[in-house]
Protein backbone atom coordinates (compact mmCIF):
# COMPACT_ATOMS: atom_id res chain seq x y z
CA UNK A 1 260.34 50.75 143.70
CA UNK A 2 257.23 49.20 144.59
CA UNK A 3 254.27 49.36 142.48
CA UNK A 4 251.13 50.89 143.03
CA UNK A 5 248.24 49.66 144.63
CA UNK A 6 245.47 49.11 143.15
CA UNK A 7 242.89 51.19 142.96
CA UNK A 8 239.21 50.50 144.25
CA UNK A 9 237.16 51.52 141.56
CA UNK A 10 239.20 49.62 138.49
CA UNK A 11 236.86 46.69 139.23
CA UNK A 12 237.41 45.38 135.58
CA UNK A 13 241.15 44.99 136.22
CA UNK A 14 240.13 41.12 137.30
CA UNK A 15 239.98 40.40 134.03
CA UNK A 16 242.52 40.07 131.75
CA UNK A 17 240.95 40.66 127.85
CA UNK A 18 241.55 40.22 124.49
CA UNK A 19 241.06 42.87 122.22
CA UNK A 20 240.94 42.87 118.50
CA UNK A 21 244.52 43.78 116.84
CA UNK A 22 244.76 46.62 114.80
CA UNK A 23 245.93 45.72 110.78
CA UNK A 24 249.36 47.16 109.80
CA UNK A 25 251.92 48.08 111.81
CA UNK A 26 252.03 50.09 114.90
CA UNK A 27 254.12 52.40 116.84
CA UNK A 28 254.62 51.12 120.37
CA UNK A 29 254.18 53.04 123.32
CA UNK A 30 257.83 54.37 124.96
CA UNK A 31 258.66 52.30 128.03
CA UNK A 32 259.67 54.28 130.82
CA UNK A 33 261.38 53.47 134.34
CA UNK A 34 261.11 56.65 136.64
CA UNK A 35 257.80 56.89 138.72
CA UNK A 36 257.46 59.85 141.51
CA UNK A 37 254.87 60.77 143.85
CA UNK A 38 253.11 58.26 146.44
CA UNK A 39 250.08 56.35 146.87
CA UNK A 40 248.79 55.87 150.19
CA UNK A 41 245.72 54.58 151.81
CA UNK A 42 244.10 57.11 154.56
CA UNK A 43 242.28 56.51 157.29
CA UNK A 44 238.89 59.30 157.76
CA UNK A 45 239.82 61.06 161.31
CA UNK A 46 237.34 63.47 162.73
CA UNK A 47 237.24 66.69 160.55
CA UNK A 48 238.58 65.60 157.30
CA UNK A 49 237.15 66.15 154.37
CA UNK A 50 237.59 64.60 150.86
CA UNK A 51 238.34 68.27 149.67
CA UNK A 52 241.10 68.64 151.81
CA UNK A 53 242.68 65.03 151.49
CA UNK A 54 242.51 65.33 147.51
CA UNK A 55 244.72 68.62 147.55
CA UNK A 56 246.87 66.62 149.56
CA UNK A 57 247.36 64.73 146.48
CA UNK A 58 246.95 67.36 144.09
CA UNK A 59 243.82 65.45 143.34
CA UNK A 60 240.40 66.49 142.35
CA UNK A 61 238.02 65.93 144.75
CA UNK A 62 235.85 63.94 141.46
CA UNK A 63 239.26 61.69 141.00
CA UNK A 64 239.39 61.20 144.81
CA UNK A 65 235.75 60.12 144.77
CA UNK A 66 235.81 58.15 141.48
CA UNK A 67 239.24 55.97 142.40
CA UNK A 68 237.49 55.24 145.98
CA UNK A 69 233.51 54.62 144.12
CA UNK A 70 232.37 57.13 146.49
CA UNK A 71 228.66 57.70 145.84
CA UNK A 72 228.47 61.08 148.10
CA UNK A 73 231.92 62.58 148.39
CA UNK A 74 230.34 64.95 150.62
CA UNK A 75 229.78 61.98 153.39
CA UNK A 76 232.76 60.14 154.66
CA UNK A 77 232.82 57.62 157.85
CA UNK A 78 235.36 57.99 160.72
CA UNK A 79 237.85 54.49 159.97
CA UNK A 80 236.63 54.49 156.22
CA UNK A 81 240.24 54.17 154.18
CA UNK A 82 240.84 56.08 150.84
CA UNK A 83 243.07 55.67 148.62
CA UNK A 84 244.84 58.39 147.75
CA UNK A 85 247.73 59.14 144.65
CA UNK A 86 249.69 61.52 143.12
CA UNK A 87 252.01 58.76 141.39
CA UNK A 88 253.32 60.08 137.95
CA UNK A 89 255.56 58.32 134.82
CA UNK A 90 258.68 60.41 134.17
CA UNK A 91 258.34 60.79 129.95
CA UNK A 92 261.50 60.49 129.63
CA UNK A 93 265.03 58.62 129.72
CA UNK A 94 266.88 61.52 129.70
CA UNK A 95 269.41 62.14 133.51
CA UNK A 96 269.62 65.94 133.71
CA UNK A 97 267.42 68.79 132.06
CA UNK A 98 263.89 69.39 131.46
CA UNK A 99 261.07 67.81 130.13
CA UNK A 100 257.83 69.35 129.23
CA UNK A 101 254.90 66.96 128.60
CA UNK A 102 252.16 68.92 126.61
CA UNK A 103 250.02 66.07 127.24
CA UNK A 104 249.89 66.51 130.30
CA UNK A 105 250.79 69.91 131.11
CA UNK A 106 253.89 69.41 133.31
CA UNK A 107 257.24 69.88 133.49
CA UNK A 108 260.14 67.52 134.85
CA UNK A 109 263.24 68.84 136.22
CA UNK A 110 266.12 65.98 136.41
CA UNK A 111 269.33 66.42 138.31
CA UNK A 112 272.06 63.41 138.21
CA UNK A 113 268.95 60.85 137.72
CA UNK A 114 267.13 61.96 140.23
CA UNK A 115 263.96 64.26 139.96
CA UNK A 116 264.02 67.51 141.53
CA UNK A 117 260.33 68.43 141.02
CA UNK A 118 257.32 68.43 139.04
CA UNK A 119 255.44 72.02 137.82
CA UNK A 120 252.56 72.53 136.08
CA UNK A 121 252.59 74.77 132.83
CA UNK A 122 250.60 76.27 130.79
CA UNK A 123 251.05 75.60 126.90
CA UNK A 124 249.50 76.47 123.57
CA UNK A 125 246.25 75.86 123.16
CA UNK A 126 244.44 73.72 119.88
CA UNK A 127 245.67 76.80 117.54
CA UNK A 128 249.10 78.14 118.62
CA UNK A 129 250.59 74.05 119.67
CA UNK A 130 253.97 74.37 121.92
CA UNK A 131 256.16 72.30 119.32
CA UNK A 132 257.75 69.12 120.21
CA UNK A 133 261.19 68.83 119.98
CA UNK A 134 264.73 69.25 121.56
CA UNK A 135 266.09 72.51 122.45
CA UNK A 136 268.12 74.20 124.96
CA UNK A 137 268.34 77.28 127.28
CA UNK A 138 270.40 80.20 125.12
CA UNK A 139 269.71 83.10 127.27
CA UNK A 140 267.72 84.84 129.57
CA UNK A 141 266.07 88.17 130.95
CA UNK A 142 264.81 89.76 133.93
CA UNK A 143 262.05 92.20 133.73
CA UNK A 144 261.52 91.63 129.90
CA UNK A 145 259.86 93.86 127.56
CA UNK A 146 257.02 91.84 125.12
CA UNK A 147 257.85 92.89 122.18
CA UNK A 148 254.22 91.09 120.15
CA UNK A 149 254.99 89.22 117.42
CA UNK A 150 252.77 89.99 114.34
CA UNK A 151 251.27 86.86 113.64
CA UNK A 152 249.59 87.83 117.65
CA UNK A 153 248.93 91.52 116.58
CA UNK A 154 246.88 89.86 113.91
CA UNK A 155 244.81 88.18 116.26
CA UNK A 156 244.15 91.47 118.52
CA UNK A 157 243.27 93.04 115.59
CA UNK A 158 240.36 90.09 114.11
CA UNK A 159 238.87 90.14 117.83
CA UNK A 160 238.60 93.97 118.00
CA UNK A 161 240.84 94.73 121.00
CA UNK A 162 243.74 97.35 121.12
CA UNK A 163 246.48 96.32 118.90
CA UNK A 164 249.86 96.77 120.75
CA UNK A 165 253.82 95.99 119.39
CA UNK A 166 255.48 96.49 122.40
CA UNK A 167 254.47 95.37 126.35
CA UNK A 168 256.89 96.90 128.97
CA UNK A 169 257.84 95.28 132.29
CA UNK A 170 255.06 95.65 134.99
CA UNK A 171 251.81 93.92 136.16
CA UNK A 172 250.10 94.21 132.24
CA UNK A 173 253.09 92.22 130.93
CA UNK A 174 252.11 88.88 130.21
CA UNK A 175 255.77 87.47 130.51
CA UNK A 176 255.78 88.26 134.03
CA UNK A 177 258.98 88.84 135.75
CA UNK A 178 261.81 85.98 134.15
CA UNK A 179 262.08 84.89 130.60
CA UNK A 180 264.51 82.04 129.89
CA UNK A 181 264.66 82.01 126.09
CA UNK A 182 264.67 78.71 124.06
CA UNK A 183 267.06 77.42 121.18
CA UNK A 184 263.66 77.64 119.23
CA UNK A 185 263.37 81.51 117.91
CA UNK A 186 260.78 83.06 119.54
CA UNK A 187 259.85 80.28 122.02
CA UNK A 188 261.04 80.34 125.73
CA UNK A 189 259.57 79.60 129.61
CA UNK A 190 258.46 82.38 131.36
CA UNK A 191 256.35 83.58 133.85
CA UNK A 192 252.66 85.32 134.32
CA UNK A 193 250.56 87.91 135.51
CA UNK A 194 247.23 85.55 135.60
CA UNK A 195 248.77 82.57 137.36
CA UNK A 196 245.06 80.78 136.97
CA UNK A 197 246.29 80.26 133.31
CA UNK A 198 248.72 78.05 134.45
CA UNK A 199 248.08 74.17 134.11
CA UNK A 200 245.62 75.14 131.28
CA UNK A 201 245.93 74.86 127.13
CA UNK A 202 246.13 79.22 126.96
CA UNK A 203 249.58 80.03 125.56
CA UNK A 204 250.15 81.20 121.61
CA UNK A 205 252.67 78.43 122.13
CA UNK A 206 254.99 79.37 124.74
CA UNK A 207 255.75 77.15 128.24
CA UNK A 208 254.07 79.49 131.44
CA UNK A 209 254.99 78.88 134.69
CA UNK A 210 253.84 80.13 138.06
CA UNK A 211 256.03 83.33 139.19
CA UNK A 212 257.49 81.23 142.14
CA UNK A 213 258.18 78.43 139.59
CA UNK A 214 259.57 80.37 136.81
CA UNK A 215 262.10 82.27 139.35
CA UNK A 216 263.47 79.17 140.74
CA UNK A 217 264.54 77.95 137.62
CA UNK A 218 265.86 81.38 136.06
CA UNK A 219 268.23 81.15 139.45
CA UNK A 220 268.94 77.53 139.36
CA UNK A 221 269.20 76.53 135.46
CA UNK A 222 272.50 77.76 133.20
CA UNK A 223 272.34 78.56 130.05
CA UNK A 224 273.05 75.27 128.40
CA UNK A 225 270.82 73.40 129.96
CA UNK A 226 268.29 71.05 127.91
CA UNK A 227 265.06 71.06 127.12
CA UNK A 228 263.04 68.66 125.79
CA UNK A 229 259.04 69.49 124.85
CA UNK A 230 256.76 66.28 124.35
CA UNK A 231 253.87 65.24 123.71
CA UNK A 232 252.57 62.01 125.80
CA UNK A 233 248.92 61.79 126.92
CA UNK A 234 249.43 58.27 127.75
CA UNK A 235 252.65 56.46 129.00
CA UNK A 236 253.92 53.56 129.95
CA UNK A 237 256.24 52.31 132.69
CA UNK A 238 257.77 49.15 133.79
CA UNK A 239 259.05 48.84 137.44
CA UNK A 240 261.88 46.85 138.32
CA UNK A 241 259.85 44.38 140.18
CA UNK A 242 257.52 43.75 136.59
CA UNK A 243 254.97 45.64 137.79
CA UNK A 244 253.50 47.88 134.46
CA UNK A 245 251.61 51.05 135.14
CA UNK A 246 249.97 53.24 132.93
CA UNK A 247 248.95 57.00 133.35
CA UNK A 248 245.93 59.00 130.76
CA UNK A 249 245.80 62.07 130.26
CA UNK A 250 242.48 64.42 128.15
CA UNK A 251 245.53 66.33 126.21
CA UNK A 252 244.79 69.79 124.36
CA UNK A 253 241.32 68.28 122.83
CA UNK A 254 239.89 68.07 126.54
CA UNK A 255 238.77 64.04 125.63
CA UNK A 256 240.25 61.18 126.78
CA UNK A 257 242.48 59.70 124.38
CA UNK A 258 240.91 57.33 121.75
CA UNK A 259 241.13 54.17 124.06
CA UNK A 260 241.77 51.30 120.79
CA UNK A 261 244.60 53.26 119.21
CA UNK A 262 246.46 53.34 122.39
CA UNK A 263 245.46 49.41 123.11
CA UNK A 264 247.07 48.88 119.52
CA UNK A 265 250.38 50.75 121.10
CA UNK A 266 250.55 49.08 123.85
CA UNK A 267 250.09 45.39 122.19
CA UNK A 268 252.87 46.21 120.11
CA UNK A 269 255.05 46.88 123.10
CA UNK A 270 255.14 42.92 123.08
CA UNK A 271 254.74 43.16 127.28
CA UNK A 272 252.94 39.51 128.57
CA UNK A 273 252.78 41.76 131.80
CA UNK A 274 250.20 44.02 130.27
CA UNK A 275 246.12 43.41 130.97
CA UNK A 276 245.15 45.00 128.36
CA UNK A 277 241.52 45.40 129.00
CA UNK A 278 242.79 47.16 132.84
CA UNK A 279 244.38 49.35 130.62
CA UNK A 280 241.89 50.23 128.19
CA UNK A 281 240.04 51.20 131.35
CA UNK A 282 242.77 53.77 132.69
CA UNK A 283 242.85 55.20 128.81
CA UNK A 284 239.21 55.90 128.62
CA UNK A 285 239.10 57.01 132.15
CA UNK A 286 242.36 59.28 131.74
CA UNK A 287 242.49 60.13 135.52
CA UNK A 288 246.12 61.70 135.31
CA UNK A 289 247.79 59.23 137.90
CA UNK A 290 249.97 56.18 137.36
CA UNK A 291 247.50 52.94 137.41
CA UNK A 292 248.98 49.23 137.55
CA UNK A 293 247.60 47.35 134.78
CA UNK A 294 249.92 44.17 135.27
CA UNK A 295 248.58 40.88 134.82
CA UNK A 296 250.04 40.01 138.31
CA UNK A 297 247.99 42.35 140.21
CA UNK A 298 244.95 41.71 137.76
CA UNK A 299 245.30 38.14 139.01
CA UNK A 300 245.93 39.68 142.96
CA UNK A 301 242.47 41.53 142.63
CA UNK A 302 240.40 38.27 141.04
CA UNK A 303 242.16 36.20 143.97
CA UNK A 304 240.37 38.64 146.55
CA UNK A 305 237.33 38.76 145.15
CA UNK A 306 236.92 34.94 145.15
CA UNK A 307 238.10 35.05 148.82
């Protein structure tokens, strides 16, 4: 796999710093292997717009115009290349199932190695957390009835609206149309009847998909299957040709991660390949895309620039 270019605007990744260790020890940062998506650089044609190469990417038009240190994102010139990435790190070892990253609100579905695709979800938000852990897929139901738990009957109750025990199938029903139900009592993936809530921090704790989304799976996924629910703003991957990226992520608290704690992970990881002060930039950043913070391209960039 080849590693990611590097991006325009991580002009600090030519130089490779020293940062203060943290006392006591430290839990390294999981090293993973799988990246997906691509990373391309685009030529500006007549008509484009930054807006409409971004979605491209599934890219913000502020993360297209940060990575490319656009001043106006509203004035591109014909010829004028962009880089452009939608490059992610698989969390996970794991060769069939699901993974859902809270961190980062997504979910991987893997098939004999391989991943079959990448959905957003929605998850708990600060006060009702989607727990981490490792579960499975125990059953499953079309058109199912809500039946409100009370600990949510308490809340409808302290912020004054209409109290209800029991949500039937239809467009009101905030399960949507497929419920695949979790070894974890009371906790399953299902779908939605606002699907703007999805890729947000909005659930009392349970994984929401898009109706398309959740429908595939119900079809595609036995009972059985497993289904693993982490929790990874940041990770780590090394490629096979030593390349080391990192991807950030602003998690439930809506702040980029606290940049020294993760430094502290990642120098315990023991990797020489690692410029750490590249990656304290992609931490604080926390753009959502795979960066490479390897000491071989920081030493590529500071090459150019002396050229």
């Amino acid at each position: 796999m080849h590693a990611v270019a590097v991006i325009a605007a991580l002009a600090f990744l030519g130089v490779a710093g020293r940062l203060p260790a943290a006392e006591g020890p430290v839990e390294p940062l999981p090293i993973f292997g799988t990246v997906v998506g691509d990373e391309s650089v685009h030529a500006v044609a007549s008509g484009d717009t930054l807006g409409h190469l971004a979605a491209r990417f599934g890219m913000t038009v502020q993360l297209a115009a940060a990575i490319n240190a656009l001043p106006d994102p509203h004035r591109l010139r014909i010829g004028q290349r962009l880089r452009l990435s939608n490059r992610h790190i698989v969390p996970t070892t794991r060769r069939d199932g699901i993974v859902i990253n809270v961190g980062e609100l997504a979910l991987y579905w893997l098939r004999d190695g391989a991943v079959v695709d990448r959905l957003p979800v929605g998850v708990g938000r600060k006060a009702w957390r989607t727990p981490p852990g490792h579960y499975e897929i125990v059953s499953r139901r079309r058109d199912p009835v809500w039946h409100v738990p009370a600990s949510i009957q308490k809340e409808m109750r302290e912020k004054g609206e209409p109290v209800k025990k029991k949500v039937p199938p239809g467009p009101d029903n905030p399960l949507g149309k497929y419920w695949l139900q979790l070894s974890l009592p009371g906790y399953g993936l299902h779908g939605t009847n606002a699907p703007a809530s999805v890729g947000k921090y909005t659930t009392h704790g349970c994984i929401r998909l898009r109706p398309d989304d959740i429908e595939r799976l119900y079809v595609e996924l036995p009972n059985g299957t497993a289904v693993d629910v982490v929790d990874e703003p940041v990770k780590l991957a090394r490629l096979d040709d030593g390349h080391v990226l990192l991807e950030a992520h602003r998690g439930v608290s809506g702040r980029p991660p606290h940049a020294s704690h993760y430094i502290d992970r990642l120098r315990a990881v023991g990797l020489a390949e690692i410029d750490l002060t590249a990656a304290e930039g992609v931490v604080r950043d926390a753009w959502g895309i795979a960066v490479d913070v390897s000491t071989k391209r920081a030493h590529l960039v500071a090459q150019a620039r002396v050229q």
